[in-house]
C-alpha atoms as a PDB file:
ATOM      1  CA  UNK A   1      33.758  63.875 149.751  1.00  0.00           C
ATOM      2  CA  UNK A   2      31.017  66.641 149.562  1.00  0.00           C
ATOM      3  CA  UNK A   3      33.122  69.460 148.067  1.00  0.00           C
ATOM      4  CA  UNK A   4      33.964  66.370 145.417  1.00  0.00           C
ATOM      5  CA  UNK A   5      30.617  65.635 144.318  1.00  0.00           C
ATOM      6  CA  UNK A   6      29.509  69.193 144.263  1.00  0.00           C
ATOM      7  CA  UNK A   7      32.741  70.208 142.126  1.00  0.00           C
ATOM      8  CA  UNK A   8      31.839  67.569 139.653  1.00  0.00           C
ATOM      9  CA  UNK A   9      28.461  68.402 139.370  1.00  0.00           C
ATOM     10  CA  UNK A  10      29.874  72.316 139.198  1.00  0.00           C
ATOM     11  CA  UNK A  11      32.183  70.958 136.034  1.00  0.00           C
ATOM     12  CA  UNK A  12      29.828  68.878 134.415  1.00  0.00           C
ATOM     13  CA  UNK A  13      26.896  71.822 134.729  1.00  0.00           C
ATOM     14  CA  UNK A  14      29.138  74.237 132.872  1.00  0.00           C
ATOM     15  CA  UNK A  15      30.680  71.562 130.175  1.00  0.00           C
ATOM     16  CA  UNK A  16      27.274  71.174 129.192  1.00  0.00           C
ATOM     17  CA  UNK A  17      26.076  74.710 129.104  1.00  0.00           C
ATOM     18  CA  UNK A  18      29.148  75.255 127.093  1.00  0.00           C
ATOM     19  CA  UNK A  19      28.833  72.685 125.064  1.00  0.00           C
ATOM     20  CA  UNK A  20      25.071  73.425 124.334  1.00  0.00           C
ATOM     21  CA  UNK A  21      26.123  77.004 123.884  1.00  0.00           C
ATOM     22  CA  UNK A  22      28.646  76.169 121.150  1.00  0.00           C
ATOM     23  CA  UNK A  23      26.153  73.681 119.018  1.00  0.00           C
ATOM     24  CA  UNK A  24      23.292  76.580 119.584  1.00  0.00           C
ATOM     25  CA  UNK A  25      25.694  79.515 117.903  1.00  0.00           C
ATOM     26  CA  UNK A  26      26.639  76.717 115.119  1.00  0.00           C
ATOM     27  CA  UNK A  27      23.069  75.629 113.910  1.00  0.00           C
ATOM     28  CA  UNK A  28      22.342  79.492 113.750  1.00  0.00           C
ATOM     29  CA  UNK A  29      25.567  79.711 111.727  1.00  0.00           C
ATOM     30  CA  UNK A  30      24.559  76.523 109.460  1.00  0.00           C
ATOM     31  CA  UNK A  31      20.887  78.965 108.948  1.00  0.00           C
ATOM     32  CA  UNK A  32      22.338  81.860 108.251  1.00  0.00           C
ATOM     33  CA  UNK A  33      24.847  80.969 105.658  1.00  0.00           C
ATOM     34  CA  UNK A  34      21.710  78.545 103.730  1.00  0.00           C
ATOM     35  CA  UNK A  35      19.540  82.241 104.202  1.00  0.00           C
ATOM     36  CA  UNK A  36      22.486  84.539 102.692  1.00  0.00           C
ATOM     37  CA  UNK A  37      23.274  81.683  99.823  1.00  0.00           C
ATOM     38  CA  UNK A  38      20.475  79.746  99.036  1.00  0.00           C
ATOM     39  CA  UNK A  39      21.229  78.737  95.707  1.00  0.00           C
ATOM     40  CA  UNK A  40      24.938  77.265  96.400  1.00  0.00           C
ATOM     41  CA  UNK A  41      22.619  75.327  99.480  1.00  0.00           C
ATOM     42  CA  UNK A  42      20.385  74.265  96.989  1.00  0.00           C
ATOM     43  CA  UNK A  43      23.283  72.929  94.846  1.00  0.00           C
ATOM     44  CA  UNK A  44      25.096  71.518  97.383  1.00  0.00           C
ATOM     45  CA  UNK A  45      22.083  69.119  98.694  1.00  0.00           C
ATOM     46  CA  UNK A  46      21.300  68.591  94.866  1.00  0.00           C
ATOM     47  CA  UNK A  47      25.239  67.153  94.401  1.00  0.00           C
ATOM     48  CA  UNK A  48      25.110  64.817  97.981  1.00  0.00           C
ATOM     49  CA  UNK A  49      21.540  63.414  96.524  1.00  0.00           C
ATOM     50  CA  UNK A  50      23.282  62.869  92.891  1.00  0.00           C
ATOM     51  CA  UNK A  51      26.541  61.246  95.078  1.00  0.00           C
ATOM     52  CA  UNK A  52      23.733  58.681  96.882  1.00  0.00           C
ATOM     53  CA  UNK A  53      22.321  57.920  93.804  1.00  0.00           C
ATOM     54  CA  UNK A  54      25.387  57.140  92.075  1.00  0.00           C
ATOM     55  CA  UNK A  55      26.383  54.787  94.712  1.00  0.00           C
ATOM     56  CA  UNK A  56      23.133  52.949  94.927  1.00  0.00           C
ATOM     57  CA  UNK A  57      23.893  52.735  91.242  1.00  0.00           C
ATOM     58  CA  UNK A  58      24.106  49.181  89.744  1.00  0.00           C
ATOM     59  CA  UNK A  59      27.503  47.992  88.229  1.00  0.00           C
ATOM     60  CA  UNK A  60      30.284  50.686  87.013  1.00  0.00           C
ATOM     61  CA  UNK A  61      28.589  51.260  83.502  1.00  0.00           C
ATOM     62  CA  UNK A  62      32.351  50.931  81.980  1.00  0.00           C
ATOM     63  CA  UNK A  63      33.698  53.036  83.987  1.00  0.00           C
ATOM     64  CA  UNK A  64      31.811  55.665  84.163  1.00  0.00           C
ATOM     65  CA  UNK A  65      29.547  55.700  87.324  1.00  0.00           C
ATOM     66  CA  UNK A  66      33.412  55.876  89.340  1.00  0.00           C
ATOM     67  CA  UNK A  67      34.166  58.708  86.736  1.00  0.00           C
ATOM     68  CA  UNK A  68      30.868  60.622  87.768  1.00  0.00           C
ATOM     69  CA  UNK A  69      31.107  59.673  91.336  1.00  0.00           C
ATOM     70  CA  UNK A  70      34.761  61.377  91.295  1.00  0.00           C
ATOM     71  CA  UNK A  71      33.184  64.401  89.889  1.00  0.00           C
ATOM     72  CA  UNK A  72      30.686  64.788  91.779  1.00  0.00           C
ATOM     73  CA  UNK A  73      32.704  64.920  95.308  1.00  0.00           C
ATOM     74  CA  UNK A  74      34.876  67.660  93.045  1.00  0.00           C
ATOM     75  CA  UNK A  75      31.902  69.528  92.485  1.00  0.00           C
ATOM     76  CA  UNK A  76      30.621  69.422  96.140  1.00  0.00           C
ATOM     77  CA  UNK A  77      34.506  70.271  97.574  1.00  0.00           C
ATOM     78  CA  UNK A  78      34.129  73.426  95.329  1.00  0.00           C
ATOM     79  CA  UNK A  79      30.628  74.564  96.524  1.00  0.00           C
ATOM     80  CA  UNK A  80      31.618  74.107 100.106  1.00  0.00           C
ATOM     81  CA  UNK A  81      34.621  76.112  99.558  1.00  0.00           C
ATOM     82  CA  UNK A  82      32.789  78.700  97.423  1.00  0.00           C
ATOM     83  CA  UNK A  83      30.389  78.847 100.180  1.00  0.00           C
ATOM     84  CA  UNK A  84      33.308  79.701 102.793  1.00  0.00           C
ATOM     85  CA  UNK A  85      35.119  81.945 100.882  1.00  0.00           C
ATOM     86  CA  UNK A  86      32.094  83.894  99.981  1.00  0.00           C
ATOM     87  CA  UNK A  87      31.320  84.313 103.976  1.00  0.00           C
ATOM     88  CA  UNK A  88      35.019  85.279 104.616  1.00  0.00           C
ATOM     89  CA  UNK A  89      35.821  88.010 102.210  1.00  0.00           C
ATOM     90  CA  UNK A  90      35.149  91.267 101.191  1.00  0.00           C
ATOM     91  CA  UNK A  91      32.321  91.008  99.213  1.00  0.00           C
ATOM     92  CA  UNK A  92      30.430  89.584 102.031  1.00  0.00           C
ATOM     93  CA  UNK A  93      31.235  92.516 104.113  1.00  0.00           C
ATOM     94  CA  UNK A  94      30.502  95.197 101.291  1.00  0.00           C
ATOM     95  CA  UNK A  95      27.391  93.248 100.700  1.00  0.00           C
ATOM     96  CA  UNK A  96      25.791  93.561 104.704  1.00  0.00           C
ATOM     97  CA  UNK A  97      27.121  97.034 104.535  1.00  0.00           C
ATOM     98  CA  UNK A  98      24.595  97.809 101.721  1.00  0.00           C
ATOM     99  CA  UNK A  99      22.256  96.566 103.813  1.00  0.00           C
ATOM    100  CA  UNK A 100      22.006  98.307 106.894  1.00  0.00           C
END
């Protein structure tokens, strides 16, 4: 029953460095890629305030406030994948090579 209580404790120790480890390495992720592309940051939190304010939007202005809303989730799809394809290809790499 000892060896039982100790193992969990053992399991649930690690889990939770791991765990803490992982969200640690992904908030310094999160900094570094607003740091190396502030501007498509900037865009991206300017498009998710536009989406709010659309949707707090009264009635559907003929239409149109669905129309924008649609466009602006386009808009914010393509930043975010801008943003990752930028930190996955080449010119990333050429571009911290210049800088060492």
């Amino acid at each position: 029953m000892r060896y039982r209580t100790l193992s969990a404790v053992m399991i649930a120790f690690v889990l939770s460095a791991t765990a803490f480890t992982f969200a640690q390495e992904r908030r310094d992720t999160d900094h570094d890629a607003r740091q190396r592309q502030p501007h498509m940051q900037a865009a991206l939190e300017h498009l998710r305030q536009a989406q709010q304010e659309l949707q707090q939007a009264s009635s559907d202005k003929g239409g149109h406030r669905a129309k924008a809303e649609q466009s602006v989730r386009q808009a914010i799809t393509h930043v975010e994948e801008g943003i990752r394809y930028d930190n996955t290809h080449e010119s990333r790499k050429e571009e911290k090579r210049e800088h060492r």
